[in-house]
Protein backbone atom coordinates (compact mmCIF):
# COMPACT_ATOMS: atom_id res chain seq x y z
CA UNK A 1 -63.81 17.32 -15.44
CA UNK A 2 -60.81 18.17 -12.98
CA UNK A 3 -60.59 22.30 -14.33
CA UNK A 4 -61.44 23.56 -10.62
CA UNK A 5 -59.03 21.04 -9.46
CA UNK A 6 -56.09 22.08 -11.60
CA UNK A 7 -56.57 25.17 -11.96
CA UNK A 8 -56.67 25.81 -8.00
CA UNK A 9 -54.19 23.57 -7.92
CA UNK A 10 -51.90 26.07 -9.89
CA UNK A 11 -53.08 29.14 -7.99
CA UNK A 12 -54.79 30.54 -10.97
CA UNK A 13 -58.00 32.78 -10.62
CA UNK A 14 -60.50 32.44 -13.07
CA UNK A 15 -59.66 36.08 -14.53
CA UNK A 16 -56.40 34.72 -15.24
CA UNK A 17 -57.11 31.58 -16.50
CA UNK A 18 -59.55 33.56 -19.26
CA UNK A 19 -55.99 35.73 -19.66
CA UNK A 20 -54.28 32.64 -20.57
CA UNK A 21 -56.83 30.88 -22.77
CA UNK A 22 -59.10 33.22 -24.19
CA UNK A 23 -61.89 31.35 -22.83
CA UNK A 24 -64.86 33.05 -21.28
CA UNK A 25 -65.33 33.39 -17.50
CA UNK A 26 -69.17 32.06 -17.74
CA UNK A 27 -67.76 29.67 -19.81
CA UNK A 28 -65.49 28.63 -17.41
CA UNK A 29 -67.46 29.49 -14.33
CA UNK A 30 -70.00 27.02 -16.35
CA UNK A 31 -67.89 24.22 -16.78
CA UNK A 32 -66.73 24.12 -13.42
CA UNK A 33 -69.83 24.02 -12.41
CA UNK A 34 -71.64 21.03 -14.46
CA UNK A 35 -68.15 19.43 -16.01
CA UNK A 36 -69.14 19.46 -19.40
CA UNK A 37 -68.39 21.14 -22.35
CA UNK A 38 -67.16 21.26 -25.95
CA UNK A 39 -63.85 19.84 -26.63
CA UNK A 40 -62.16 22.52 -28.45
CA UNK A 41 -62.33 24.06 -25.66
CA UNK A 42 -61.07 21.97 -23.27
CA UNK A 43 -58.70 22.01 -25.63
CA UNK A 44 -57.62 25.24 -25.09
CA UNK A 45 -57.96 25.11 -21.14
CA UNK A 46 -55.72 22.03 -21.13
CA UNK A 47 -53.13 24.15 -23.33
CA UNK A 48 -53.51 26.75 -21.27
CA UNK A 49 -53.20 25.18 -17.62
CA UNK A 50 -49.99 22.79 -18.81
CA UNK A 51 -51.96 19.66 -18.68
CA UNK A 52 -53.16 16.82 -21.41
CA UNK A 53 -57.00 16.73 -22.39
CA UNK A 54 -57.05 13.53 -20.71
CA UNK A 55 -55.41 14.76 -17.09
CA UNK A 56 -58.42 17.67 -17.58
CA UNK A 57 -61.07 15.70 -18.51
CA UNK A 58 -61.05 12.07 -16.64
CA UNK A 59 -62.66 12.16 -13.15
CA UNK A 60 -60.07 9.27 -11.93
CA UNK A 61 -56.85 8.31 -13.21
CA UNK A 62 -57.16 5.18 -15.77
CA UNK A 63 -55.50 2.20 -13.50
């Protein structure tokens, strides 16, 4: 999962990143940290960062 990626990418914090997807910080914090989690809520951190599930998710683009 790219969410460190993107969202430093962006120049989002994780505070605000929890701001603008009601997702937890350990949550967050957790899936930046072992790149796994439950698609809803990737979901809402791809919603919330401006990118498609599949931009978060996939570790390299599809060629």
């Amino acid at each position: 999962m790219r969410l460190k990626e993107i969202r430093t990418a962006r120049g989002l914090s994780v505070p605000k990143l929890v701001e603008l997807s009601g997702v937890p910080r350990r949550t967050i914090q957790d899936l930046e940290a072992r790149g796994d989690g439950r698609i809803s809520t990737a979901i809402k951190l791809a919603d919330a960062l401006g990118v498609t599930l599949d931009e978060l998710c996939r570790d390299e683009a599809a060629e």
